[in-house]
C-alpha atoms as a PDB file:
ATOM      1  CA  UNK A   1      55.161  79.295 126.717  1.00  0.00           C
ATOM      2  CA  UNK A   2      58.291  78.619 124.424  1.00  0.00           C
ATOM      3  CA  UNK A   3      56.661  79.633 121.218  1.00  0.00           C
ATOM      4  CA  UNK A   4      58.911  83.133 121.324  1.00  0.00           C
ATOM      5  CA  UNK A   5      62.632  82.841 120.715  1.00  0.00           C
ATOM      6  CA  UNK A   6      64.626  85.523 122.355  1.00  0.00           C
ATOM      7  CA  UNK A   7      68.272  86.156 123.413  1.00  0.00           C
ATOM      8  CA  UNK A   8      69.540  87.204 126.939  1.00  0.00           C
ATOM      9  CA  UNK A   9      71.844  90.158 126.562  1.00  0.00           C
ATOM     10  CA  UNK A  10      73.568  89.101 130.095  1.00  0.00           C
ATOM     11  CA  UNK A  11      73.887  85.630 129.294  1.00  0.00           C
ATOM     12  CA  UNK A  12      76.404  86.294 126.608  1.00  0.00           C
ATOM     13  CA  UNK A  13      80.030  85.724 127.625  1.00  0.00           C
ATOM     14  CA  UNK A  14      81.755  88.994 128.610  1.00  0.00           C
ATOM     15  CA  UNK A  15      85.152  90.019 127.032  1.00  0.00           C
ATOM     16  CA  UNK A  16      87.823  90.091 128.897  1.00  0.00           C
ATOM     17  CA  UNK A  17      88.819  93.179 127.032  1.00  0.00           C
ATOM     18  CA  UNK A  18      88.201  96.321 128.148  1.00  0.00           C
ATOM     19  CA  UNK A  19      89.035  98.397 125.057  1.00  0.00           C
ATOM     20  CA  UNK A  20      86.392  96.496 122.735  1.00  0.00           C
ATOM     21  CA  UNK A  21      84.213  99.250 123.027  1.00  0.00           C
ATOM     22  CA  UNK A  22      86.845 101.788 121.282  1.00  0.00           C
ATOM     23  CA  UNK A  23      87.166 100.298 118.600  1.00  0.00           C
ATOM     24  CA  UNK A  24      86.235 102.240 115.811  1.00  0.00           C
ATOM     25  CA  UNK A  25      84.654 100.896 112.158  1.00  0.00           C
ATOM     26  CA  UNK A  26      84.889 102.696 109.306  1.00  0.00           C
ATOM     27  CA  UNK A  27      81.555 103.703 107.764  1.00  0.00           C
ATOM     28  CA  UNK A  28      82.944 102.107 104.285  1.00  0.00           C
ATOM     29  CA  UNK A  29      83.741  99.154 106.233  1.00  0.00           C
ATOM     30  CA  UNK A  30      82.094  95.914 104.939  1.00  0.00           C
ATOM     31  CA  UNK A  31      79.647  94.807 107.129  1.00  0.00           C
ATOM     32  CA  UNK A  32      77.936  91.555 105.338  1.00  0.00           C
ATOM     33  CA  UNK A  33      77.353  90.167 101.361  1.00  0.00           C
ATOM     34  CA  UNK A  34      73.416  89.550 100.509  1.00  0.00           C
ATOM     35  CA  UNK A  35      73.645  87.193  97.882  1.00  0.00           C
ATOM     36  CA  UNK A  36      70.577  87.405  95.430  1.00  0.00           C
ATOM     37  CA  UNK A  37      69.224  86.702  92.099  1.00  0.00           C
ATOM     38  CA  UNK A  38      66.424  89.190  91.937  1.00  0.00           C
ATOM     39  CA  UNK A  39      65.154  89.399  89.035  1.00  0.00           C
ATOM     40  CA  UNK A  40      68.393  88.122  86.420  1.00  0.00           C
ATOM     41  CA  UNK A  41      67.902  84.828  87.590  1.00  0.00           C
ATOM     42  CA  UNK A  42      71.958  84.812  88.253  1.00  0.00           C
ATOM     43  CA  UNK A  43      73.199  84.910  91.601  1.00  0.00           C
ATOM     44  CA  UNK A  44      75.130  87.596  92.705  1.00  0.00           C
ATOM     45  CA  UNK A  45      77.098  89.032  95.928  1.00  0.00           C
ATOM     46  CA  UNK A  46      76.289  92.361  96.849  1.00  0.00           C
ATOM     47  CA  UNK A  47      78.209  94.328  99.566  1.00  0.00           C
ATOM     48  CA  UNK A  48      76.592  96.080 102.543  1.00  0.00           C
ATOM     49  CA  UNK A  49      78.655  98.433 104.264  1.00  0.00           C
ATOM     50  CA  UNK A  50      78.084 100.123 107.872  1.00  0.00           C
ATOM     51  CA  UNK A  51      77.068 103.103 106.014  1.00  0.00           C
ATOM     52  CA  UNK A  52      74.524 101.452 103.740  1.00  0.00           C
ATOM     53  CA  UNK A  53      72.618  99.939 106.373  1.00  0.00           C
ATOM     54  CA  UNK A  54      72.431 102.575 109.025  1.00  0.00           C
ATOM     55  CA  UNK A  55      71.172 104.936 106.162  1.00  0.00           C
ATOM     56  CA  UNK A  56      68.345 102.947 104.832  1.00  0.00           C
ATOM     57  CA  UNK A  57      67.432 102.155 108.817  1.00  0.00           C
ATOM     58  CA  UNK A  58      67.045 105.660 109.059  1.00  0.00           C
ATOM     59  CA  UNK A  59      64.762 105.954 105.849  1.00  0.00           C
ATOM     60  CA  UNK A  60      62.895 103.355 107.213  1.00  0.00           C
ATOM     61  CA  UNK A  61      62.382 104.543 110.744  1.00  0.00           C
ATOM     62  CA  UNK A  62      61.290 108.151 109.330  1.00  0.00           C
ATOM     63  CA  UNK A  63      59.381 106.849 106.677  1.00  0.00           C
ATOM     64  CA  UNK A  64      57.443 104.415 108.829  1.00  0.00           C
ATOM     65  CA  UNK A  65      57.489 106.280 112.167  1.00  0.00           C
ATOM     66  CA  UNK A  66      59.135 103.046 114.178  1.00  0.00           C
ATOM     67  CA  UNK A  67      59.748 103.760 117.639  1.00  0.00           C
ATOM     68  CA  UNK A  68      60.005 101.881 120.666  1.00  0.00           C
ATOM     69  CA  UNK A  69      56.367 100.898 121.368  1.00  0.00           C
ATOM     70  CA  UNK A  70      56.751  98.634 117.673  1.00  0.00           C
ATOM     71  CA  UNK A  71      56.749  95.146 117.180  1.00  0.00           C
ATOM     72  CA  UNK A  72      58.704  94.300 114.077  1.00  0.00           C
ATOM     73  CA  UNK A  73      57.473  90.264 112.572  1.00  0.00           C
ATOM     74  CA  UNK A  74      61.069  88.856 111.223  1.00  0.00           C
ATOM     75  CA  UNK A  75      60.140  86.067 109.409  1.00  0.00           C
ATOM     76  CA  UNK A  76      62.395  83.299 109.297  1.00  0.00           C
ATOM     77  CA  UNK A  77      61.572  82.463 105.721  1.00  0.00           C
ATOM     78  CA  UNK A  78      60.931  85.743 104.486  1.00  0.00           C
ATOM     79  CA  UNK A  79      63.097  88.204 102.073  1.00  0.00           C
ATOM     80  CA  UNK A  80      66.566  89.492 102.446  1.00  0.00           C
ATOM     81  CA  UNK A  81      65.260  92.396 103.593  1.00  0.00           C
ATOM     82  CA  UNK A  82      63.615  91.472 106.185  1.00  0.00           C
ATOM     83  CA  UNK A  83      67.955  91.144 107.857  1.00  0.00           C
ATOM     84  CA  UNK A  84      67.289  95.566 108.197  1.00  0.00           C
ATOM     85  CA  UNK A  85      64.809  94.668 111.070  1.00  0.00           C
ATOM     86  CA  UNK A  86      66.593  93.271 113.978  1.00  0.00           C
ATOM     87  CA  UNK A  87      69.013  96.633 113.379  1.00  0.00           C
ATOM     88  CA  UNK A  88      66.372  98.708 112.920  1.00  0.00           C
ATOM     89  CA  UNK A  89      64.527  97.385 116.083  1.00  0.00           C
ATOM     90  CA  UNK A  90      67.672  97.441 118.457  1.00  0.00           C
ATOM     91  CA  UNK A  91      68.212 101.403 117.430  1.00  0.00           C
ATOM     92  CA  UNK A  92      65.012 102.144 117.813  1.00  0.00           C
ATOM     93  CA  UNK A  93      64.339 100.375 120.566  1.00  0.00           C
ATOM     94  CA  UNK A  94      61.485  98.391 119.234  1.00  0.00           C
ATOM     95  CA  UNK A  95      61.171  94.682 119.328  1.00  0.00           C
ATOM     96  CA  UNK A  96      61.763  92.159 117.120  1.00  0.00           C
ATOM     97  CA  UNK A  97      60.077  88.762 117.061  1.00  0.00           C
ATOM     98  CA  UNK A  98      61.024  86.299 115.453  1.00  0.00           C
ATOM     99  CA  UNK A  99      58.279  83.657 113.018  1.00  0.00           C
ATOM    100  CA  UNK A 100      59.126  80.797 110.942  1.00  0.00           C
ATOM    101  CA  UNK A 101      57.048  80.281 108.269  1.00  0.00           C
ATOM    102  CA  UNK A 102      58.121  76.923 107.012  1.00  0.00           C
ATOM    103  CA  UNK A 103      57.757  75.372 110.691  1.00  0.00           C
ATOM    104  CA  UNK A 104      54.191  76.737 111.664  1.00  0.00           C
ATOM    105  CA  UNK A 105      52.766  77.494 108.387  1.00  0.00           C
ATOM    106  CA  UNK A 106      51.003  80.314 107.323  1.00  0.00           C
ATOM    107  CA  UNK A 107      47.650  79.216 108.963  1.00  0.00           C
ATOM    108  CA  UNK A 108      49.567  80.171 112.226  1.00  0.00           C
ATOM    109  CA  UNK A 109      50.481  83.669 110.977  1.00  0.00           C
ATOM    110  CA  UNK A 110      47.973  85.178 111.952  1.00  0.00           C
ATOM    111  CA  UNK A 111      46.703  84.169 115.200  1.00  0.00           C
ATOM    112  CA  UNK A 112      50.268  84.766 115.857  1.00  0.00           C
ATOM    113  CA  UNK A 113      50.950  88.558 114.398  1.00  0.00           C
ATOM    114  CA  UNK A 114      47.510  88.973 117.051  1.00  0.00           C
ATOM    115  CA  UNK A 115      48.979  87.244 120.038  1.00  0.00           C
ATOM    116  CA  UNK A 116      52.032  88.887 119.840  1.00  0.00           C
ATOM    117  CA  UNK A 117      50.359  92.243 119.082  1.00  0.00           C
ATOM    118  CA  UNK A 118      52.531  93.077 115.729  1.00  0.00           C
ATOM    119  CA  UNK A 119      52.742  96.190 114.777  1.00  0.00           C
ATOM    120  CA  UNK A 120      55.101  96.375 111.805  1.00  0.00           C
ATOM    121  CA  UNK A 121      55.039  93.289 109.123  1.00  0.00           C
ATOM    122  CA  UNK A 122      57.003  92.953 106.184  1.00  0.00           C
ATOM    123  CA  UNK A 123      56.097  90.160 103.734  1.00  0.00           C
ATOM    124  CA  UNK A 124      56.956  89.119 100.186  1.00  0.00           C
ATOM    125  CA  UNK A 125      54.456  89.834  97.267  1.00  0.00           C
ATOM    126  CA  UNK A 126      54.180  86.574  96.879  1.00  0.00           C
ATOM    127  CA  UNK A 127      53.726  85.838 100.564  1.00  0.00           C
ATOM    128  CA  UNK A 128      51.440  88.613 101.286  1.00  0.00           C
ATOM    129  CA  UNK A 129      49.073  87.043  98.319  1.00  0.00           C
ATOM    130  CA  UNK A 130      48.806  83.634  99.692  1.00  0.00           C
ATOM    131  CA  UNK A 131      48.091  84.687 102.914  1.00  0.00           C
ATOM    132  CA  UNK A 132      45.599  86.883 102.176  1.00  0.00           C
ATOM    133  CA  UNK A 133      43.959  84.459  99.605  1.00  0.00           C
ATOM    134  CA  UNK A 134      43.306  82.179 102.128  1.00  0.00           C
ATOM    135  CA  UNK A 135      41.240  84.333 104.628  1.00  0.00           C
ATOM    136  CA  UNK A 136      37.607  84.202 104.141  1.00  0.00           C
ATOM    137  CA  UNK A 137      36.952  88.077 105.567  1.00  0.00           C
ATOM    138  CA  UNK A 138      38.731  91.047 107.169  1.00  0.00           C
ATOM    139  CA  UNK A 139      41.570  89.754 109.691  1.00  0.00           C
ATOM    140  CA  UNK A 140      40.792  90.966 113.442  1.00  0.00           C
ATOM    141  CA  UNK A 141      44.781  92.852 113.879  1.00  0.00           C
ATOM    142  CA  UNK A 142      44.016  95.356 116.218  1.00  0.00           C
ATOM    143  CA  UNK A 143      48.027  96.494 116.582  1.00  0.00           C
ATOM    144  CA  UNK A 144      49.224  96.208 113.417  1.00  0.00           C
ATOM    145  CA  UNK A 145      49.532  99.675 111.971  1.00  0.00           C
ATOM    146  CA  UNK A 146      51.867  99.244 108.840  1.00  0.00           C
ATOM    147  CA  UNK A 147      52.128  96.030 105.952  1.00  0.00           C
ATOM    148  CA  UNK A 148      55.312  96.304 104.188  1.00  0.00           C
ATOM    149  CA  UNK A 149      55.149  94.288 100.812  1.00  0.00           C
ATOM    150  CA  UNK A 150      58.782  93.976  99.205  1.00  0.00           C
ATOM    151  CA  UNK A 151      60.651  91.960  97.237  1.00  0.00           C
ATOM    152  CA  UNK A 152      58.717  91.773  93.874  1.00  0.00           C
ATOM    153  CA  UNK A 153      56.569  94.095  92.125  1.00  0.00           C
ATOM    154  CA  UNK A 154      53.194  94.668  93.709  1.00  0.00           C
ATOM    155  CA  UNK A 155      49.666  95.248  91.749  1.00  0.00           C
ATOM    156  CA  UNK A 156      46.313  97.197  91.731  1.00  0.00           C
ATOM    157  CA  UNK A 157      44.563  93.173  92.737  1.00  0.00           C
ATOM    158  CA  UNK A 158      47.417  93.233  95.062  1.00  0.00           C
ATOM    159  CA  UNK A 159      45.572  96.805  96.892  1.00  0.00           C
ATOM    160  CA  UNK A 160      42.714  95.257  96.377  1.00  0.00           C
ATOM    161  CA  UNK A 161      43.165  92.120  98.097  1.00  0.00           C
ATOM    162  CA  UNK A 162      44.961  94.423 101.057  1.00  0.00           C
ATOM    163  CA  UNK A 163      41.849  96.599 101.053  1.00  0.00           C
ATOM    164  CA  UNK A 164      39.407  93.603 101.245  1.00  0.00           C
ATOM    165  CA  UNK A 165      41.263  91.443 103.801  1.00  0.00           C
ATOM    166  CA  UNK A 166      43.472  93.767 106.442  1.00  0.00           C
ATOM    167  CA  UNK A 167      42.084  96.020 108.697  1.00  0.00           C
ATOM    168  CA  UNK A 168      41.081  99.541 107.661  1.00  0.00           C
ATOM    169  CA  UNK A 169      43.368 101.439 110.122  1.00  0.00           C
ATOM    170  CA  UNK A 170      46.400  99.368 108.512  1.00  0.00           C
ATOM    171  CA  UNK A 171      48.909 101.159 106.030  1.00  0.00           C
ATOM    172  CA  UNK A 172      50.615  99.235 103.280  1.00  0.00           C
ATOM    173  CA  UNK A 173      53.753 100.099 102.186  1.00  0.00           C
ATOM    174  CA  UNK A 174      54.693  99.112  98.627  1.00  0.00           C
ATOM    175  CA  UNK A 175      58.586  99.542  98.892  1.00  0.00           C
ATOM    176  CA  UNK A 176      61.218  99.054  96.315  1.00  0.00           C
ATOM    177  CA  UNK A 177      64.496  97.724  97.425  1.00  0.00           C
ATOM    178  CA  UNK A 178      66.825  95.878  95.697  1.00  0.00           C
ATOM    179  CA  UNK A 179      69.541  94.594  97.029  1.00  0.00           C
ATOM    180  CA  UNK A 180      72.154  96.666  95.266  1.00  0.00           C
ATOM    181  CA  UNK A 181      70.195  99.926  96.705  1.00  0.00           C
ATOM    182  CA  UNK A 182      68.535  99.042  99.373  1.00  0.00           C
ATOM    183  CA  UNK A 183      65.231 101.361  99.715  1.00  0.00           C
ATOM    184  CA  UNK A 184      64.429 103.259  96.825  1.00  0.00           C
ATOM    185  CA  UNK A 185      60.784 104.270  96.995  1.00  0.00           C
ATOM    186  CA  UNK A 186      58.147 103.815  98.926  1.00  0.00           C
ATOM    187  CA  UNK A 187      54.357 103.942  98.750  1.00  0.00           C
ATOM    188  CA  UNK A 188      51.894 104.257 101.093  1.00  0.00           C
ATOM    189  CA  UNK A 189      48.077 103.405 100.886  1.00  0.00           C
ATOM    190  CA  UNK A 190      45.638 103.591 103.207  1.00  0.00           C
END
């Protein structure tokens, strides 16, 4: 029906190079600069390398139990970290679908996260509270087994309103990750 954007591996143009796929990288090897403010208010670059992001895909696949039967939400106009989960999807097989926030709103969300039968969905603090604050009784998610909040510190209203509003067989995950660190601890309530 249009409303899921996705990308046809055999579309892409081939390369007329057959040794592509021996070339070797370096885990050191930079692999992309997040630039961020968090919390100073003053932007900064900080480098990723190879090594840095396959690591804390592996924390997060462990830690969360992703497989291949997941659904991962990447929201459009989400958090930084929220780049980890088209990697994390395409090693673990999962898929990742892909929301924008600012085009449909966050009325759609939801309706959407059922539709598409989400399973894994990472949102801001901030977004997270919003959403939540605007639902009038428990949200009807029947696949989605784990709510990541990230990207600002999380409170006990915060449980609360995650206790009151998402479905009981729904985890949340109260991660820190800063950008200079990626995943540093994470929480899990039920």
């Amino acid at each position: 029906d249009g409303r899921c954007q996705s990308l046809d591996i055999a579309m892409c143009e081939k390369h007329d190079r057959a040794d592509d796929l021996q070339l070797t990288i370096a885990p050191e090897t930079l692999l992309s600069v997040a630039y961020t403010s968090g919390s100073t208010a003053e932007p900064k670059g900080v480098i990723w390398s190879h090594r840095n992001l396959l690591h804390t895909i592996m924390l997060a696949t462990n830690e969360f139990h992703c497989c291949d039967r997941d659904r991962i939400v990447y929201l459009t106009a989400g958090t930084a970290a929220a780049v980890n989960h088209p990697f994390l999807a395409l090693l673990v097989g999962a898929a990742v679908l892909p929301f924008d926030v600012k085009e449909h709103g966050l009325d759609a969300l939801i309706s959407w996260l059922r539709e598409e039968e989400i399973s894994i969905c990472q949102l801001s603090a901030q977004l997270f509270r919003s959403l939540a604050r605007m639902q009038t009784g428990r949200i009807d998610l029947p696949s989605l087994r784990l709510l990541r909040l990230s990207s600002e510190a999380s409170y006990k209203s915060d449980f609360e309103l995650y206790r009151k509003v998402f479905p009981r067989h729904c985890l949340l995950a109260n991660s820190v990750t800063p950008a200079e660190t990626h995943l540093l601890t994470t929480y899990l309530l039920d």
